[in-house]
Protein backbone atom coordinates (compact mmCIF):
# COMPACT_ATOMS: atom_id res chain seq x y z
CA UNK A 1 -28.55 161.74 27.56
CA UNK A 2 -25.97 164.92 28.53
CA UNK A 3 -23.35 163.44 31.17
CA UNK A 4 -23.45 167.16 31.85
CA UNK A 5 -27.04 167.40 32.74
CA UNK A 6 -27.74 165.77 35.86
CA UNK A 7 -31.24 166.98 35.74
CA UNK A 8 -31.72 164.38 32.49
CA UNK A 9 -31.34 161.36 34.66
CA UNK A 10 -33.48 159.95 37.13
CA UNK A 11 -33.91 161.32 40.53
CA UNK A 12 -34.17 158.25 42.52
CA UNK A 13 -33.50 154.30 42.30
CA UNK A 14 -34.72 151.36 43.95
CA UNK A 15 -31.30 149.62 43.53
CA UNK A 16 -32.42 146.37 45.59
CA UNK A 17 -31.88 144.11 46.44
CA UNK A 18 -32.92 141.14 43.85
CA UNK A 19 -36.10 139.08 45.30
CA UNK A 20 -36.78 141.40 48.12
CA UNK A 21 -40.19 143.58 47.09
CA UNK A 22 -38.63 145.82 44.61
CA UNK A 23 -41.27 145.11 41.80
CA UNK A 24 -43.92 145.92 44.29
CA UNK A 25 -42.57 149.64 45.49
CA UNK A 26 -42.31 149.72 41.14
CA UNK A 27 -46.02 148.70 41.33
CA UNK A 28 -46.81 151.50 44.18
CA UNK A 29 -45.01 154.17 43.00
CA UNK A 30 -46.13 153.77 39.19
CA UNK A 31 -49.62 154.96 40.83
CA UNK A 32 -48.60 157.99 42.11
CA UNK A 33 -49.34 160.69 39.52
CA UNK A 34 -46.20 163.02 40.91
CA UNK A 35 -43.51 159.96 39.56
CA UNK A 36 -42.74 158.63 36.20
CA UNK A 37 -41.04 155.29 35.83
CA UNK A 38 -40.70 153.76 32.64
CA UNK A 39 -42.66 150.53 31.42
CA UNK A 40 -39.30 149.00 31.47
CA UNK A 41 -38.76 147.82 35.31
CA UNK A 42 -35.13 146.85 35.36
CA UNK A 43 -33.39 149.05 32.81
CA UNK A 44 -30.19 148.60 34.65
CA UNK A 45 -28.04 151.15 32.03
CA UNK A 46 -25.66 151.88 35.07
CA UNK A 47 -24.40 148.41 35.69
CA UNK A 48 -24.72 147.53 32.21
CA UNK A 49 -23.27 151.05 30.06
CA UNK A 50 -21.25 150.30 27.00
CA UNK A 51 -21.22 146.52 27.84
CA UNK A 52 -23.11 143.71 27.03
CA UNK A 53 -25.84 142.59 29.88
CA UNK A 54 -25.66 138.67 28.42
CA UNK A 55 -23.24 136.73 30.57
CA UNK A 56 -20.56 135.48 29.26
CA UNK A 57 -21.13 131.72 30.32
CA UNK A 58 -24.81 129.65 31.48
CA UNK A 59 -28.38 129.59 31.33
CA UNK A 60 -29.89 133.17 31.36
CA UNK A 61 -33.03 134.41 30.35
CA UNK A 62 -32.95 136.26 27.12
CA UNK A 63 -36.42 138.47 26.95
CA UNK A 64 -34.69 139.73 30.47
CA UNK A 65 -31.46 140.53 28.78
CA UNK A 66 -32.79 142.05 25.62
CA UNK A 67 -34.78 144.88 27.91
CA UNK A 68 -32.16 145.57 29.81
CA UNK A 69 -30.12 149.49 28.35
CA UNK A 70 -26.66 149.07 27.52
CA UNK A 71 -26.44 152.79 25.59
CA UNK A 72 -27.12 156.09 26.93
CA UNK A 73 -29.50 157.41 23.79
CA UNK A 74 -32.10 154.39 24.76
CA UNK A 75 -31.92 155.26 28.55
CA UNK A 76 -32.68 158.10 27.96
CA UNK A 77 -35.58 157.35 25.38
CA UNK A 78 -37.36 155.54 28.50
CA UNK A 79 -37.90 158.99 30.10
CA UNK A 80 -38.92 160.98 27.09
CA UNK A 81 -42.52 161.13 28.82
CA UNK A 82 -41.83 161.50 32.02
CA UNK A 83 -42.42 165.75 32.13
CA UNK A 84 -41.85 166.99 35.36
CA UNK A 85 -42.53 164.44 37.37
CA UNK A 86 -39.87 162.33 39.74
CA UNK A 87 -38.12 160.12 37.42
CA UNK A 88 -37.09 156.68 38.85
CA UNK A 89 -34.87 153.57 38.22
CA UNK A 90 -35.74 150.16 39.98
CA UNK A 91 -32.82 147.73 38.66
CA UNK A 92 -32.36 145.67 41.75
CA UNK A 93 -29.03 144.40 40.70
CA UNK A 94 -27.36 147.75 41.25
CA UNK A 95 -26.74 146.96 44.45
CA UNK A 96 -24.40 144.06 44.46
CA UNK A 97 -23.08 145.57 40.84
CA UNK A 98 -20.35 147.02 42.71
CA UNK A 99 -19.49 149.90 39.60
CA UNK A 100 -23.19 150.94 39.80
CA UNK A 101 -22.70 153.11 43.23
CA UNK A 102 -20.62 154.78 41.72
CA UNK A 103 -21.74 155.43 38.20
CA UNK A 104 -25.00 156.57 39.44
CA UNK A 105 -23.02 159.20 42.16
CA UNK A 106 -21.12 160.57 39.13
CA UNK A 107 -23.80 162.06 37.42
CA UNK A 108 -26.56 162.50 40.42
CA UNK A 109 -24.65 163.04 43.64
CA UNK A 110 -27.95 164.32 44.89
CA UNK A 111 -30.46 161.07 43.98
CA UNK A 112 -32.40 159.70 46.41
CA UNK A 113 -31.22 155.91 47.10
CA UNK A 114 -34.72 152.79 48.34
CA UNK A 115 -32.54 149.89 49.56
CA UNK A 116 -34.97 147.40 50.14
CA UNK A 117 -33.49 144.10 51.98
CA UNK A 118 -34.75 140.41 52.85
CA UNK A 119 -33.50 137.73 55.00
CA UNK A 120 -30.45 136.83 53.15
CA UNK A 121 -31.21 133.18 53.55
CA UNK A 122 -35.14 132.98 52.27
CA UNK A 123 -33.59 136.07 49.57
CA UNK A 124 -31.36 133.28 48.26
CA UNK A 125 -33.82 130.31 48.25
CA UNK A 126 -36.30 133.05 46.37
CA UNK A 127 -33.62 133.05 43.94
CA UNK A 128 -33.26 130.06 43.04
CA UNK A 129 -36.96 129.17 42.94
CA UNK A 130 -37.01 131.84 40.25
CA UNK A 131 -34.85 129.55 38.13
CA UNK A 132 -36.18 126.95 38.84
CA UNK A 133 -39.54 127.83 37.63
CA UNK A 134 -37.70 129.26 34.74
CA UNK A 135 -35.90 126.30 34.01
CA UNK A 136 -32.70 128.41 34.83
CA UNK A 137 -31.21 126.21 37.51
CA UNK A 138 -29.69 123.03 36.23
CA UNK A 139 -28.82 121.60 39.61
CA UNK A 140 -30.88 119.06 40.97
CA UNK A 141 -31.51 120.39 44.53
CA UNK A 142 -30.84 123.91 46.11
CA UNK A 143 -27.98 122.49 47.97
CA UNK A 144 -26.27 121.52 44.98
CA UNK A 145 -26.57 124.59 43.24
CA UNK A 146 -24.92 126.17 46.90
CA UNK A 147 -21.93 124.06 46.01
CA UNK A 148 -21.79 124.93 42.35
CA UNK A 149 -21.85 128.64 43.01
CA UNK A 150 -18.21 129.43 43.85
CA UNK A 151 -17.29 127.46 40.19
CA UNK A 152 -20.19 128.84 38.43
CA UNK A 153 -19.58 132.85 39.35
CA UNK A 154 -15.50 131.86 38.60
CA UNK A 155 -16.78 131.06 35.33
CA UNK A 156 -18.83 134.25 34.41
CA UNK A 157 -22.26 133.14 34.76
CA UNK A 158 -24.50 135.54 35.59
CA UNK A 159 -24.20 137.60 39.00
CA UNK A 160 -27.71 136.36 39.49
CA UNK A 161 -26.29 132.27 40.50
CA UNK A 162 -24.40 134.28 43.37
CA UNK A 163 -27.09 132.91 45.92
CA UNK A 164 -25.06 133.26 48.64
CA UNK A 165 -22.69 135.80 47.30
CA UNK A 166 -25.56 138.75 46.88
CA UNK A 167 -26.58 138.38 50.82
CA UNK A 168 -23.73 139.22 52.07
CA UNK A 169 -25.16 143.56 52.35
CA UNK A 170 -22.72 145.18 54.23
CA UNK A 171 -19.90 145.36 51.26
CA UNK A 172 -22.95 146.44 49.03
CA UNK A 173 -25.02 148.94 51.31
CA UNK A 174 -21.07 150.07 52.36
CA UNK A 175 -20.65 150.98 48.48
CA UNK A 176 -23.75 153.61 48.22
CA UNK A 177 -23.02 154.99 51.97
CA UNK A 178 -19.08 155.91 50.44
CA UNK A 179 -21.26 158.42 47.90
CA UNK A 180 -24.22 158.79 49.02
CA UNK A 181 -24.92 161.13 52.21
CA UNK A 182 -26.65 158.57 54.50
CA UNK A 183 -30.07 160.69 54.63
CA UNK A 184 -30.28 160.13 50.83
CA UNK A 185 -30.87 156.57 51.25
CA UNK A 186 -33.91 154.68 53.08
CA UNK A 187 -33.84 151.37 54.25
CA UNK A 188 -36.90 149.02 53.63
CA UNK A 189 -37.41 145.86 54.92
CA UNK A 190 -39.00 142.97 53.23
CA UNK A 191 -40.92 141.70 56.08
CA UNK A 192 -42.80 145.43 56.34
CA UNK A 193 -43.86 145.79 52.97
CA UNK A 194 -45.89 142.16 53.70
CA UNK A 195 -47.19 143.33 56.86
CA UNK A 196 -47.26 147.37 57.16
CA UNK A 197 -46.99 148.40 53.37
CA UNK A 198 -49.05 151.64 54.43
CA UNK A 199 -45.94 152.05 56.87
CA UNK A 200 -43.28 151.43 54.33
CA UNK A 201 -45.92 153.54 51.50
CA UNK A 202 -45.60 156.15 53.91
CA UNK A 203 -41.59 156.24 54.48
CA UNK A 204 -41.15 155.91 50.49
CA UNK A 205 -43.31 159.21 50.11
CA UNK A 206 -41.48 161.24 52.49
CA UNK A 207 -38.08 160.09 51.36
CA UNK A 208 -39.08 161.60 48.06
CA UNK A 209 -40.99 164.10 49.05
CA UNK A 210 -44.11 163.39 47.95
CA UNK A 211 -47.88 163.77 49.13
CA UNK A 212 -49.03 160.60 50.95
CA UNK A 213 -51.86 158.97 48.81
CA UNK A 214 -54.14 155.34 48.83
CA UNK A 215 -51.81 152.86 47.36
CA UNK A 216 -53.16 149.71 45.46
CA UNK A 217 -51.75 147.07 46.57
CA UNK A 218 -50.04 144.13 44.49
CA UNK A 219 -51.33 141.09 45.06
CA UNK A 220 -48.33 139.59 45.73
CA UNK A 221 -44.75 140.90 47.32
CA UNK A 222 -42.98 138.49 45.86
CA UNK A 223 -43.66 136.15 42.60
CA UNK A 224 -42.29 132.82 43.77
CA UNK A 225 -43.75 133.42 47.36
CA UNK A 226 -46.96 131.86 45.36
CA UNK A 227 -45.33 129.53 43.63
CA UNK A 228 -47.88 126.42 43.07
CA UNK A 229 -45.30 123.91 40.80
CA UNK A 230 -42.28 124.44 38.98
CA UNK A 231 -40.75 122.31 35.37
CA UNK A 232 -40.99 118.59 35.47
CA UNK A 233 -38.28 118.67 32.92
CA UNK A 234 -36.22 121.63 33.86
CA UNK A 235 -33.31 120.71 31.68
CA UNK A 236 -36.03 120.28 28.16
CA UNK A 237 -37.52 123.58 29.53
CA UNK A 238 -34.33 125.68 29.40
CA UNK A 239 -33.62 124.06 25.95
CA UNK A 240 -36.86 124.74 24.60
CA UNK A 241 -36.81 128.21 25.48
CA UNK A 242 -33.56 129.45 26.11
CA UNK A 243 -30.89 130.15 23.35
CA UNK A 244 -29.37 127.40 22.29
CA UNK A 245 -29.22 125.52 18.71
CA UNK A 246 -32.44 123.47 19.42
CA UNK A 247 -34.53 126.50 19.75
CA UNK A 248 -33.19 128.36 16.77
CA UNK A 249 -34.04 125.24 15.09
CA UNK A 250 -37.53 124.89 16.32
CA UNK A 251 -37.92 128.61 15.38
CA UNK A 252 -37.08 128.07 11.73
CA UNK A 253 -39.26 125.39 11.30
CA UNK A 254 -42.20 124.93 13.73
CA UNK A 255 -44.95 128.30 14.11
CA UNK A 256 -45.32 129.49 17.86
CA UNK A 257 -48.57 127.73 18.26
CA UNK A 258 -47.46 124.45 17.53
CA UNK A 259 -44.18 125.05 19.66
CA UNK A 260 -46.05 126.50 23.11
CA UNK A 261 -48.18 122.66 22.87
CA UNK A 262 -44.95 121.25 22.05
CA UNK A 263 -43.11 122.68 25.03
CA UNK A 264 -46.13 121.61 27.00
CA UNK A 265 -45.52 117.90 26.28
CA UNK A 266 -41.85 117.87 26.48
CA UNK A 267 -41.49 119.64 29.47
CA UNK A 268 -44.53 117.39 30.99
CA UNK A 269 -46.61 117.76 34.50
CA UNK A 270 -45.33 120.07 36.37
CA UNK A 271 -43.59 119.35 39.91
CA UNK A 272 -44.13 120.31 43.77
CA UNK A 273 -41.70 123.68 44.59
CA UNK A 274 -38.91 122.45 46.70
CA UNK A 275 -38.47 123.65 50.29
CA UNK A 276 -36.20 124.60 52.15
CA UNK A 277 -34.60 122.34 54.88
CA UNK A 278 -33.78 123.04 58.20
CA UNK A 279 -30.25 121.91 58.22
CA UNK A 280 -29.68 124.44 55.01
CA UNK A 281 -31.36 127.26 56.74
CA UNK A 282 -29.88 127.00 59.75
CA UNK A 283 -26.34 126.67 58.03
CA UNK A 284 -26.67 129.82 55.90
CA UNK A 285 -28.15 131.52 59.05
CA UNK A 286 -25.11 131.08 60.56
CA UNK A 287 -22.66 132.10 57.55
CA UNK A 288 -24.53 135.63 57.28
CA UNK A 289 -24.39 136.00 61.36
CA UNK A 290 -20.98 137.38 60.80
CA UNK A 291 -22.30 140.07 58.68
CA UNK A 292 -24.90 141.36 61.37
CA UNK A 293 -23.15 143.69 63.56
CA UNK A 294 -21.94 145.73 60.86
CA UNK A 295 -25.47 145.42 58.74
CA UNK A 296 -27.57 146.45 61.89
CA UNK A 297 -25.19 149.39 62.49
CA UNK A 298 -25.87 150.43 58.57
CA UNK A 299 -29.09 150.06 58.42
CA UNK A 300 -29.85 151.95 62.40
CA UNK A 301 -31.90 148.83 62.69
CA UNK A 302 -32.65 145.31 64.83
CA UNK A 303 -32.31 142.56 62.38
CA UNK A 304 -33.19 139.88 65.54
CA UNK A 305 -35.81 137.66 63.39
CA UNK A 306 -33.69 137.31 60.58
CA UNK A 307 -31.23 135.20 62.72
CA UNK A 308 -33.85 133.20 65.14
């Protein structure tokens, strides 16, 4: 892909943030027949260019990792149908990747920006639901994994553990404002794609200038919003399929087959999805009110049931 030739990269991004509706404006958007974006959701080349995208330290996901484009020849591989269409990126880490701003300005000044956000507190909870269920999260509790996350994001886990950390939007939406002209980026809000997604459809299409047209809708906003049980062994989980020496092992020697009934009776029933307490929520509620002046002023918008 020519640095030179702006025109070679996409024209918009959905650059977050993580847990707040991005797959579904992927879903939406993949319908309309005047946008390409590739089969790859997150390829997240501009956080991750010329470096490697597996953290340096903890439990990550390594299907995730592997599809993620760390060179500029595959990038632009993922686009090699697109035609003339509208080519899009949705890598919702962009936005609290503080180089990505940036790298994306550099070689489209003039790409149109979806910031899509949640309330920071049920954004963080989503989170860690999502490793939970993927036998990511090694703490015992939500509230423990709060306290580990200062130590943990010292250490070079993955950005993804920064619960807390990735709610705090000004610093992030303040990054993207610095290079992007503010009428080149639209604010979503989590809440409206679940209860007017013809309203948010409908901003989406004139932010890119497209024609409106009948959107399927996903059947979900949200993957762990339907979340019915997560690991009853999380730690055997993330062993069994997470690198790691046993599952190289148990790769050498055992087929798939008998490994996925395996991993069934290691990992054992399955348990009820924590929830969130009302002491925790109100607590985090009250860290993020100091960011609300400042977000509601970047965003042009009333934030009021976020902090009820």
């Amino acid at each position: 892909m020519n640095a030179l030739d702006p025109a070679s990269f996409p024209d918009f991004f959905i650059v977050g943030a993580a847990k707040a509706g991005t797959t579904a404006v992927w879903h939406w958007l993949r319908q309309h027949e005047n946008v390409f974006l590739p089969d790859v959701k997150e390829p997240g080349y501009f956080a991750f260019n010329n470096v490697s995208a597996r953290p340096e330290k903890g439990p990550y996901d390594p299907a995730y990792v592997a599809r993620i484009t760390t060179d500029s020849k595959s990038y632009s591989s993922l686009y090699r149908a697109a035609g003339s269409r509208l080519k899009g990126d949705a890598s919702p880490f962009y936005l609290s990747h503080p180089p990505a701003a940036y790298a994306i300005a550099r070689v489209r000044p003039d790409a149109r920006i979806i910031v899509i956000l949640r309330n920071p507190v049920e954004r963080a909870f989503s989170q860690y639901l999502h490793h939970v269920r993927d036998g990511l999260e090694p703490s015992r509790s939500f509230e423990a994994a709060l306290d580990a996350e200062p130590h943990r994001l010292a250490n070079r886990w993955s950005a993804a553990y920064g619960y807390v950390a990735n709610g705090h939007y000004p610093v992030q939406i303040a990054r993207f404002l610095a290079v992007f002209p503010k009428d080149q980026v639209l604010f979503l809000e989590y809440g409206a794609l679940q209860c007017d997604p013809e309203e948010s459809w409908g901003r989406i299409c004139d932010h890119l200038n497209l024609h409106r047209r009948p959107i399927v809708l996903s059947d979900r906003v949200n993957a762990t919003s339907t979340l019915s049980q997560v690991p009853g062994r999380p730690g055997i989980s993330r062993h069994l399929t997470h690198p790691g020496p046993i599952q190289s092992t148990l790769k050498k020697i055992i087929s798939p087959q008998i490994r996925t009934r395996m991993r069934q009776y290691l990992e054992g029933p399955g348990k009820a999805v924590p929830r969130l307490s009302d002491a925790t929520r109100a607590a985090l509620t009250q860290k993020y009110m100091q960011d609300r002046p400042q977000l509601e002023a970047l965003v042009g918008a009333s934030l009021d049931h976020w902090y009820a």
